[in-house]
N, C-alpha and C. Protein backbone atom coordinates (compact mmCIF):
# COMPACT_ATOMS: atom_id res chain seq x y z
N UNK A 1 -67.05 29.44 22.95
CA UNK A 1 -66.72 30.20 21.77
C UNK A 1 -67.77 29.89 20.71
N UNK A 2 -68.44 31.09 20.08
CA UNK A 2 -69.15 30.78 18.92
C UNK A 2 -68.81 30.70 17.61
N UNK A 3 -69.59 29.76 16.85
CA UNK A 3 -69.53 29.39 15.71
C UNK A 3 -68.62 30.63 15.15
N UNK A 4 -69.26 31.92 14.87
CA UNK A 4 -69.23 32.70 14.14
C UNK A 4 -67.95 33.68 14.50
N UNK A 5 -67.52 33.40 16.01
CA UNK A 5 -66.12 34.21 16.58
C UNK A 5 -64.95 32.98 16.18
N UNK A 6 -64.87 31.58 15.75
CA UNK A 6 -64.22 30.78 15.61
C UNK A 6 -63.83 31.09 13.73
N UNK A 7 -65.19 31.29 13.15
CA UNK A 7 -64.84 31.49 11.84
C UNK A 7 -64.44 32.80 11.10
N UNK A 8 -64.46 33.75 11.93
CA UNK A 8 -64.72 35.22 11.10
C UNK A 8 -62.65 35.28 11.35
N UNK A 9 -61.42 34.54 12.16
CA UNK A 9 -60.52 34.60 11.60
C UNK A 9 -59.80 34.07 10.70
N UNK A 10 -60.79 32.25 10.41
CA UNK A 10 -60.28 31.83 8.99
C UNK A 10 -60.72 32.41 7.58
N UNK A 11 -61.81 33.08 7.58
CA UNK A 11 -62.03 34.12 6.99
C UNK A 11 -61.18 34.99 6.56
N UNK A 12 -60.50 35.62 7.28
CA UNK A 12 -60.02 36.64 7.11
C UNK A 12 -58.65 36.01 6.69
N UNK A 13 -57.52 35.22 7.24
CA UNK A 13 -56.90 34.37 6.55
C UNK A 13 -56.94 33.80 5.10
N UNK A 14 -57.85 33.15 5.06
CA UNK A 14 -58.62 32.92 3.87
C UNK A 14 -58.53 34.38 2.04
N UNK A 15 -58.82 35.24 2.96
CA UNK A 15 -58.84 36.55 2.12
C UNK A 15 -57.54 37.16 1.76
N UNK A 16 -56.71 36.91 3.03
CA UNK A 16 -55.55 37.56 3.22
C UNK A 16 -54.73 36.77 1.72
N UNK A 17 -54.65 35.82 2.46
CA UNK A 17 -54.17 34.70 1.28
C UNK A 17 -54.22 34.53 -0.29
N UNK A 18 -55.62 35.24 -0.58
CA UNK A 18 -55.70 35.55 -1.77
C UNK A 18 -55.80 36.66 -2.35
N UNK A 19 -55.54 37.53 -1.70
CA UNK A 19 -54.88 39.03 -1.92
C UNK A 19 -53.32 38.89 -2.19
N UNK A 20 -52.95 38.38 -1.35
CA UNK A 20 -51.18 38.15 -1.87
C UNK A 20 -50.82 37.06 -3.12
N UNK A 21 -51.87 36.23 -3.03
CA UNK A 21 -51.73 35.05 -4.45
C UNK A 21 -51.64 36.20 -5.65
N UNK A 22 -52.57 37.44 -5.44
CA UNK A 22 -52.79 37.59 -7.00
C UNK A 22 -51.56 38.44 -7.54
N UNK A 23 -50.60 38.92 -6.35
CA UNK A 23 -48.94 39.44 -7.15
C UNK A 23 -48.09 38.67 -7.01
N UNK A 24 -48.15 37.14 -6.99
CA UNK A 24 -47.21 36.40 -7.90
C UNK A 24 -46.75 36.67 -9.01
N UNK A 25 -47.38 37.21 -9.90
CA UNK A 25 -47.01 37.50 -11.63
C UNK A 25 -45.84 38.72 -11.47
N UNK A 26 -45.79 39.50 -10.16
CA UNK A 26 -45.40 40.87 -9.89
C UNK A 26 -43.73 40.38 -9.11
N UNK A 27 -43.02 40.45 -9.45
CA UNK A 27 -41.80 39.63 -8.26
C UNK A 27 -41.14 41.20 -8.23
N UNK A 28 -40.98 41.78 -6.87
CA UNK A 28 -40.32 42.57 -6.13
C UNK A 28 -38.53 42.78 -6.78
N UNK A 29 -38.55 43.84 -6.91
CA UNK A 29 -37.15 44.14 -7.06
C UNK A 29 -36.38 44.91 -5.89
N UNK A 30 -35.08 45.11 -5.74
CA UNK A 30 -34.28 46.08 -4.80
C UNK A 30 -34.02 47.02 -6.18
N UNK A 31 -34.28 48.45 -6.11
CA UNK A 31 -33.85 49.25 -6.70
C UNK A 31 -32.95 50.73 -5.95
N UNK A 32 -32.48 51.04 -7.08
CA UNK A 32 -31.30 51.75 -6.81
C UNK A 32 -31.32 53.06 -6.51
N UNK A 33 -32.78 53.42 -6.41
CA UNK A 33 -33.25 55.11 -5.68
C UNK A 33 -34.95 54.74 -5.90
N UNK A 34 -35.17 56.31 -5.01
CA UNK A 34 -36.70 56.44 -4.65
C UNK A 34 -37.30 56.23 -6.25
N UNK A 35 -36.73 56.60 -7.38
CA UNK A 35 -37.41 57.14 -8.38
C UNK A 35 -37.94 56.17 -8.99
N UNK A 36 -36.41 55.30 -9.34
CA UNK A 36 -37.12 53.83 -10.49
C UNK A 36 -37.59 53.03 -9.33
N UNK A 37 -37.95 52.85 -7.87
CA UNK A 37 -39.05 52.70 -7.31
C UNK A 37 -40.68 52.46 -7.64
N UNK A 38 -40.67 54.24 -8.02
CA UNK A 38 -41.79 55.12 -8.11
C UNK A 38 -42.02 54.44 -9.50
N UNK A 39 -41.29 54.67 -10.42
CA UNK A 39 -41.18 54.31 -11.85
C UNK A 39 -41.93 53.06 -12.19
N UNK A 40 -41.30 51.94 -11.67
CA UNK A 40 -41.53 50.53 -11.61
C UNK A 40 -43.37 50.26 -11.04
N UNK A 41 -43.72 51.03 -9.40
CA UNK A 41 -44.49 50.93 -8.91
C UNK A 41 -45.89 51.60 -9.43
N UNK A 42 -46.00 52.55 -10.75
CA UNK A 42 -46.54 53.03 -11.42
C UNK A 42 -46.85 51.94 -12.61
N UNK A 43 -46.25 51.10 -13.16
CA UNK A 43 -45.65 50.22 -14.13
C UNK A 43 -47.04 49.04 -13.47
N UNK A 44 -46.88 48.58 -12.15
CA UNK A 44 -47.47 47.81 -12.03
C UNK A 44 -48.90 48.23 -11.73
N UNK A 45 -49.16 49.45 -11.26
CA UNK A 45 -50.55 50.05 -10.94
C UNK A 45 -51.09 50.12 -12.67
N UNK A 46 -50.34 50.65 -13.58
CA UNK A 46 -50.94 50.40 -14.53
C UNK A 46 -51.26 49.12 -14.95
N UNK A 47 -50.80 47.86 -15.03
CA UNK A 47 -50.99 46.98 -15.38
C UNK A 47 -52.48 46.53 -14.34
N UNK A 48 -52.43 46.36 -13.13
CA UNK A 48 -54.27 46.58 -12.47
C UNK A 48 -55.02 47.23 -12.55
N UNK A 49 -54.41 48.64 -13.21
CA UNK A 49 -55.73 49.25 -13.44
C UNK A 49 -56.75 48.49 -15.07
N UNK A 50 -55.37 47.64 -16.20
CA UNK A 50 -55.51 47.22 -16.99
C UNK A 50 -56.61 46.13 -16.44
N UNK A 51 -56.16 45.65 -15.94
CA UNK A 51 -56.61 44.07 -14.79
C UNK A 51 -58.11 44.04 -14.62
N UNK A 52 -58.09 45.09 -13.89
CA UNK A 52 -59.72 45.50 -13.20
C UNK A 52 -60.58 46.01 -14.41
N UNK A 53 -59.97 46.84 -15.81
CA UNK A 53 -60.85 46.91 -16.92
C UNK A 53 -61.83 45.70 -16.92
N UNK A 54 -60.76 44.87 -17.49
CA UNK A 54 -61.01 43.59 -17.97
C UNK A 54 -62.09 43.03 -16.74
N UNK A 55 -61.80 42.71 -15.70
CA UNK A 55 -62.40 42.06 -14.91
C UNK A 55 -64.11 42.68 -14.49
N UNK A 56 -63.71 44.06 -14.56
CA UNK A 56 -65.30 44.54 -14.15
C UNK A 56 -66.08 45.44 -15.51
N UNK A 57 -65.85 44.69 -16.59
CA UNK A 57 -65.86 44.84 -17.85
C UNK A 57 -65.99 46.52 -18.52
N UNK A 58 -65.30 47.43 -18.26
CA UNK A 58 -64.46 48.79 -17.83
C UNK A 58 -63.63 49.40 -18.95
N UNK A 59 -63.83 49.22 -20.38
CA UNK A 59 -62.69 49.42 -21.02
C UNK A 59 -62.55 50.98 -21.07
N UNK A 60 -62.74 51.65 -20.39
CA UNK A 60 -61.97 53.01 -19.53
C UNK A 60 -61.02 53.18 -18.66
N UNK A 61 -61.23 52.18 -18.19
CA UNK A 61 -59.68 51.61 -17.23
C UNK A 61 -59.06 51.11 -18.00
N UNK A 62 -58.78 51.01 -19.30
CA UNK A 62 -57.90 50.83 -20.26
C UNK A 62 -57.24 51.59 -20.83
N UNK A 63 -58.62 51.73 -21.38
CA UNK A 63 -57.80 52.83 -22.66
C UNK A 63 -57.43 54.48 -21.99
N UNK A 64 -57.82 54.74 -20.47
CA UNK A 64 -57.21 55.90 -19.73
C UNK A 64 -55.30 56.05 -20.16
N UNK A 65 -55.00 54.49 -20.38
CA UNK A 65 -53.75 54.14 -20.55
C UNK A 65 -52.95 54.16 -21.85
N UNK A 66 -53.88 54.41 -22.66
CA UNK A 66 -53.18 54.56 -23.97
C UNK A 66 -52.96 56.09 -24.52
N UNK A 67 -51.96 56.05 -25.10
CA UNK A 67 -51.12 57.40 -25.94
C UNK A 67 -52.38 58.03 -26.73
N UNK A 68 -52.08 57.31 -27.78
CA UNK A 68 -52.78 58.07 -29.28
C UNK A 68 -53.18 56.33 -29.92
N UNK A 69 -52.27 55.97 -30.28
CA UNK A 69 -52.91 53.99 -30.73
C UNK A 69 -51.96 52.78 -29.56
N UNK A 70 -52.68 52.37 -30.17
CA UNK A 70 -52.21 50.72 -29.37
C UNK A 70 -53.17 49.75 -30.48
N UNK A 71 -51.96 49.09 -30.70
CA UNK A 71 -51.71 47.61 -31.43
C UNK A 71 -52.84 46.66 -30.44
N UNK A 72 -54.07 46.10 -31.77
CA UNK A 72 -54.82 44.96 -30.78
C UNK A 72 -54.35 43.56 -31.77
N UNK A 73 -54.64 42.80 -31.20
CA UNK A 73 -54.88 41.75 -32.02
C UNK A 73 -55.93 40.86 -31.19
N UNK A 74 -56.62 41.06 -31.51
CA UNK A 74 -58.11 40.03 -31.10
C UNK A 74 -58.01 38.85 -31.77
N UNK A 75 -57.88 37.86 -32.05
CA UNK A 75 -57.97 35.88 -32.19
C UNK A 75 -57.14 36.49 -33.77
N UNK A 76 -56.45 37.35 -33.70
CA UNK A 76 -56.00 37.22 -35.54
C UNK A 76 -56.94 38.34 -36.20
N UNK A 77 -58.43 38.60 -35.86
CA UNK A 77 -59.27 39.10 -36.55
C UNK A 77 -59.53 40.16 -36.46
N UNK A 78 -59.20 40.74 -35.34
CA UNK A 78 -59.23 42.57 -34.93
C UNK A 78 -57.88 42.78 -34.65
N UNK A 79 -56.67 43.55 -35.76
CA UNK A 79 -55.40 42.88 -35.84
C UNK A 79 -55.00 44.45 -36.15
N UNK A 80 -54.19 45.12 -35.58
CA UNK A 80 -54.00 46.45 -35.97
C UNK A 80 -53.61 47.40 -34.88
N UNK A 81 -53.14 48.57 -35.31
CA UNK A 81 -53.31 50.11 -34.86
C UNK A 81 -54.34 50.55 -34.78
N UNK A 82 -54.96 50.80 -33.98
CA UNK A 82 -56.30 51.31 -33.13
C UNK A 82 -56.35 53.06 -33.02
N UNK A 83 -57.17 53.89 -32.75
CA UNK A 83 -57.50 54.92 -31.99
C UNK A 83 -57.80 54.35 -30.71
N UNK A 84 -58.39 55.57 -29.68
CA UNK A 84 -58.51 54.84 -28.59
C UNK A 84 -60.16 54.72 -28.79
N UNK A 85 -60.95 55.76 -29.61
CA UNK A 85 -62.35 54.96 -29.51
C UNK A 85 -62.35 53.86 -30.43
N UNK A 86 -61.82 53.51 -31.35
CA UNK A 86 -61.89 52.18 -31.90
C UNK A 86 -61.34 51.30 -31.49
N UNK A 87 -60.35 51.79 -30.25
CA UNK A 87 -59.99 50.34 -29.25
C UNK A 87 -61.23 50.40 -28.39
N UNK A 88 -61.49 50.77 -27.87
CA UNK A 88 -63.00 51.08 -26.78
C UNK A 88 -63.52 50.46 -27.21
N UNK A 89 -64.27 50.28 -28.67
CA UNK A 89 -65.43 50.18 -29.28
C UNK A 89 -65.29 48.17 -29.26
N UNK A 90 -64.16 47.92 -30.45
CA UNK A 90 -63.48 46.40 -30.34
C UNK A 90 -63.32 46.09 -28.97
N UNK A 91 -62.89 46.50 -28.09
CA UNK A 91 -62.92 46.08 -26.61
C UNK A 91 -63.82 45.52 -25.71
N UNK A 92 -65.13 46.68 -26.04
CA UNK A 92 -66.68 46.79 -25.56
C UNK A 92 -67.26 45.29 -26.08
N UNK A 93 -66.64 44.91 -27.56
CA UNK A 93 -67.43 44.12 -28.52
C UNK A 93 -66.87 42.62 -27.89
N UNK A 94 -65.53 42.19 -27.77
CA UNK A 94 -65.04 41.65 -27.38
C UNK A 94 -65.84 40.88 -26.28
N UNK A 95 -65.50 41.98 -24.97
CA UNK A 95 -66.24 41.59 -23.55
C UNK A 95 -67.79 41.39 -23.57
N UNK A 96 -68.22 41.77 -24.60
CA UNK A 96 -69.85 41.87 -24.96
C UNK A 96 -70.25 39.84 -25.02
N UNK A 97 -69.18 39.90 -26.37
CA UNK A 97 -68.86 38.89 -26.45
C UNK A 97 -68.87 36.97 -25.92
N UNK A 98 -67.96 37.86 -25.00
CA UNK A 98 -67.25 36.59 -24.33
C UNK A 98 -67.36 37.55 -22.59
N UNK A 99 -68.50 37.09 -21.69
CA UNK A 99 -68.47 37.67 -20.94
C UNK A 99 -67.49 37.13 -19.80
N UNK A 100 -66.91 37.95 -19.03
CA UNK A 100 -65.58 37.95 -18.22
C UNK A 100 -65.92 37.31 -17.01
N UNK A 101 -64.99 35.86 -16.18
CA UNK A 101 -65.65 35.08 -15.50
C UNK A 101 -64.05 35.75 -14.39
N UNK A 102 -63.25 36.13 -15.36
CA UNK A 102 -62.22 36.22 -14.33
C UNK A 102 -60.98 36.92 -15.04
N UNK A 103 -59.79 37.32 -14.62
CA UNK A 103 -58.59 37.89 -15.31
C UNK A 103 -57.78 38.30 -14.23
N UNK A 104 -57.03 37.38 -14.66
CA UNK A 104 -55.22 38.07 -14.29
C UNK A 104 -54.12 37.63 -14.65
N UNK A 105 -53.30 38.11 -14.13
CA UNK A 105 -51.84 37.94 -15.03
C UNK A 105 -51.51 36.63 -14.02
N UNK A 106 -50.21 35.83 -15.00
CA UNK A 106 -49.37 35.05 -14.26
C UNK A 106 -47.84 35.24 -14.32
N UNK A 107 -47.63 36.36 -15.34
CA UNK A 107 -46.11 36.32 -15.19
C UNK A 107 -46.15 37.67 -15.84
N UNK A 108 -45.09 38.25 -15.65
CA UNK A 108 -44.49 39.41 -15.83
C UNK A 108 -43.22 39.80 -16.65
N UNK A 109 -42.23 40.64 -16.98
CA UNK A 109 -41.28 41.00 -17.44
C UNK A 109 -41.23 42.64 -17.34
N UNK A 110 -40.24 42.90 -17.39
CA UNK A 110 -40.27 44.66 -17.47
C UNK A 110 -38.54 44.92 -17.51
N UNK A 111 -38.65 46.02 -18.05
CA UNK A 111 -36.61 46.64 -18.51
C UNK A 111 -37.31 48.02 -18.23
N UNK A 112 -36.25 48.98 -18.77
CA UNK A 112 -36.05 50.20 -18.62
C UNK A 112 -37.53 50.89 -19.32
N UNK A 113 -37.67 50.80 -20.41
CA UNK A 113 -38.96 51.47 -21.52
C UNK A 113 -39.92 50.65 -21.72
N UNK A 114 -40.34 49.41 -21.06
CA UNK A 114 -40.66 47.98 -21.72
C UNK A 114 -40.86 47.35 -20.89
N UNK A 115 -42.47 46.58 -20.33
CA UNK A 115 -42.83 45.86 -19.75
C UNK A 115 -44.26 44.73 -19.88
N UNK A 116 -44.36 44.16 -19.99
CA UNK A 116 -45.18 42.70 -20.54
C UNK A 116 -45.84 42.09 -19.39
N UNK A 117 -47.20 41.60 -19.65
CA UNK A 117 -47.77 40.51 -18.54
C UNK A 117 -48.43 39.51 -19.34
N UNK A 118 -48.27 38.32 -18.78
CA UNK A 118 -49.32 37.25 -19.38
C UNK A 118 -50.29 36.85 -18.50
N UNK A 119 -51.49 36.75 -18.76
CA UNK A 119 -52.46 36.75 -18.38
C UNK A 119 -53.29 35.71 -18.63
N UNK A 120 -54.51 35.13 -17.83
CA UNK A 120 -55.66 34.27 -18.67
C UNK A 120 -56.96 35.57 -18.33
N UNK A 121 -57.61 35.67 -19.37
CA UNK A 121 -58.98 36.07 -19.69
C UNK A 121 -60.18 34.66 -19.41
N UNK A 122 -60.55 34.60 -18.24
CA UNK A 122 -61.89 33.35 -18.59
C UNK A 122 -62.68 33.93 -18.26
N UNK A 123 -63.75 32.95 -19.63
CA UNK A 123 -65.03 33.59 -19.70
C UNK A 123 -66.44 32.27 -19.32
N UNK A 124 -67.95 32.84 -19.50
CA UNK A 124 -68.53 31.59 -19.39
C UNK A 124 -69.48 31.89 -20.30
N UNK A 125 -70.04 31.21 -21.26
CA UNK A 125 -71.09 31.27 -22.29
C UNK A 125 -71.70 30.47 -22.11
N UNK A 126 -72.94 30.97 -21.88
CA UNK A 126 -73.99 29.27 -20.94
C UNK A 126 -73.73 28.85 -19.98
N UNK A 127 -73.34 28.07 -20.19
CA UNK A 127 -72.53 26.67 -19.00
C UNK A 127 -71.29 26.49 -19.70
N UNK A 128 -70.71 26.98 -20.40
CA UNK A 128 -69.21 26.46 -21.06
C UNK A 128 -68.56 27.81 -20.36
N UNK A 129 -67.56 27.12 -19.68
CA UNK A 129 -66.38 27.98 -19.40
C UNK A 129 -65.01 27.64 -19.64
N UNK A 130 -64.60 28.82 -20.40
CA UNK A 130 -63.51 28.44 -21.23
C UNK A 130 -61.90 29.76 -21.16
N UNK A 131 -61.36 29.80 -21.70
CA UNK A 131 -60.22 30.72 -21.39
C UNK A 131 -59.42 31.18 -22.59
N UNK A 132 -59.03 32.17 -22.78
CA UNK A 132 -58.12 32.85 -23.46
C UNK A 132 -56.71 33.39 -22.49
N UNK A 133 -55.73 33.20 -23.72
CA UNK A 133 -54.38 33.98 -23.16
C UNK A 133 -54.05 35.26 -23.26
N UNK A 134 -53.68 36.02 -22.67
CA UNK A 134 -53.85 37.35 -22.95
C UNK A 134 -52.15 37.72 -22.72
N UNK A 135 -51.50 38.74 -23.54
CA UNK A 135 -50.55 39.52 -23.24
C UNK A 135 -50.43 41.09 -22.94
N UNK A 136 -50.46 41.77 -22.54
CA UNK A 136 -50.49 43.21 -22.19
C UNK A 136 -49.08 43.75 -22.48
N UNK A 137 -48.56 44.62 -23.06
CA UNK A 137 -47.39 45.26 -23.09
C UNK A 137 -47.64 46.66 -22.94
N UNK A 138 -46.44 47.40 -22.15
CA UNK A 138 -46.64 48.77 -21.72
C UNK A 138 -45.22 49.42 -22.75
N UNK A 139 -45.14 50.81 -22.56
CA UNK A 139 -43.89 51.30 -22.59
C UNK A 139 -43.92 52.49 -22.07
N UNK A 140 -42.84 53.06 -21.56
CA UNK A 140 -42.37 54.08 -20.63
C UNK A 140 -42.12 55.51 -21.56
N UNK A 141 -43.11 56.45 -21.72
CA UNK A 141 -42.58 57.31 -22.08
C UNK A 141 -43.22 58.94 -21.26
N UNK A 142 -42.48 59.65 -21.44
CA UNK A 142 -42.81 61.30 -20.58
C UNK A 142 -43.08 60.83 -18.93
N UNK A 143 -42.52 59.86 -18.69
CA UNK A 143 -42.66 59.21 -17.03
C UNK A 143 -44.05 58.82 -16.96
N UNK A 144 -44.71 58.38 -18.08
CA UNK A 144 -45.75 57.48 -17.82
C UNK A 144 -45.64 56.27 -18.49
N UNK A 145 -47.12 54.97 -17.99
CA UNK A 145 -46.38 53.89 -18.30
C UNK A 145 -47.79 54.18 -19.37
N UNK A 146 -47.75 53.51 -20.84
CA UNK A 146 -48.80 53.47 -21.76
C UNK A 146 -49.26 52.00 -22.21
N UNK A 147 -50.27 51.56 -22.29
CA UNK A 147 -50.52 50.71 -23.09
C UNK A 147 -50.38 50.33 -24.31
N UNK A 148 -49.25 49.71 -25.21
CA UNK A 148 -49.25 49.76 -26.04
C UNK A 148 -49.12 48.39 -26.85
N UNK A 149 -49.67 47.41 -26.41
CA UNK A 149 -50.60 46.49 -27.40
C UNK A 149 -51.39 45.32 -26.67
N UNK A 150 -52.32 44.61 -26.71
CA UNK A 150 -53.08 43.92 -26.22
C UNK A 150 -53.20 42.72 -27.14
N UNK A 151 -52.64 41.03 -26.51
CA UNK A 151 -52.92 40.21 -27.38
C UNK A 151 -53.89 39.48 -26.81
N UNK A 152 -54.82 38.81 -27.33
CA UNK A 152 -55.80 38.07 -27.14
C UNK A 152 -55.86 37.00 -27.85
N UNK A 153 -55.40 35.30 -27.70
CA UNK A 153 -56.17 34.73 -28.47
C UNK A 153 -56.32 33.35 -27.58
């Protein structure tokens, strides 16, 4: 057996493994029809599509998600009701910033209109790598899920 036929299935193990680590934050419900299913499972696609903004520094995969405003609060200092190009713009500046080493959520919450993730944002400047907490909140309206505020500090 070769090297390379011995390793290409811990590999893949390996991968598997951390594909399922990253919906821990996500805990499975039994629901009570196809719809709030659908509902819920939309809920969380938005929240990765949020995910992957952040991570492949994308703030179009964001703000695709917002209404008309969304509430930022950047460290206290970018603190407000937004448009979506002046969330774009603070967003862009942000990740410009503090370039993105990694992001995802660790915990979750969600109700009927109303759903939340907490997250770490790490970044690396130089050789310093360091982290922010992040919160994401959605809400449910016209059967879509919206972004409607982003905490950062």
């Amino acid at each position: 057996m070769s090297l390379i036929t011995a390793l290409v299935p811990l590999a893949i193990l390996l991968f598997a493994g951390n594909a399922v680590s990253q919906d821990k934050w996500w805990k499975d419900k039994k629901f009570k029809n196809e719809g709030q299913r659908a509902k819920y499972e939309l809920c969380k696609k938005t929240f990765i599509d949020v995910s992957n903004g952040f991570n492949y520094g994308n703030e179009g995969s964001i703000s695709q998600h917002v209404s008309s405003l969304i509430y930022l609060n950047i460290f206290g200092n970018e603190m407000g009701f937004y448009n979506i190009s002046q969330a774009e713009a603070i967003l862009t500046a942000f990740m410009d910033n503090f370039p993105i080493e990694r992001f995802e959520y660790r915990s979750s919450t969600r109700y009927n209109n109303y759903a939340s993730a907490i997250g770490v944002y790490e970044y690396r400047k130089g050789s310093i790598k360091s982290s922010f907490s992040a919160t994401v909140s959605l809400k449910y309206k016209d059967r879509e899920w919206y972004v409607d505020q982003i905490v950062i500090n």
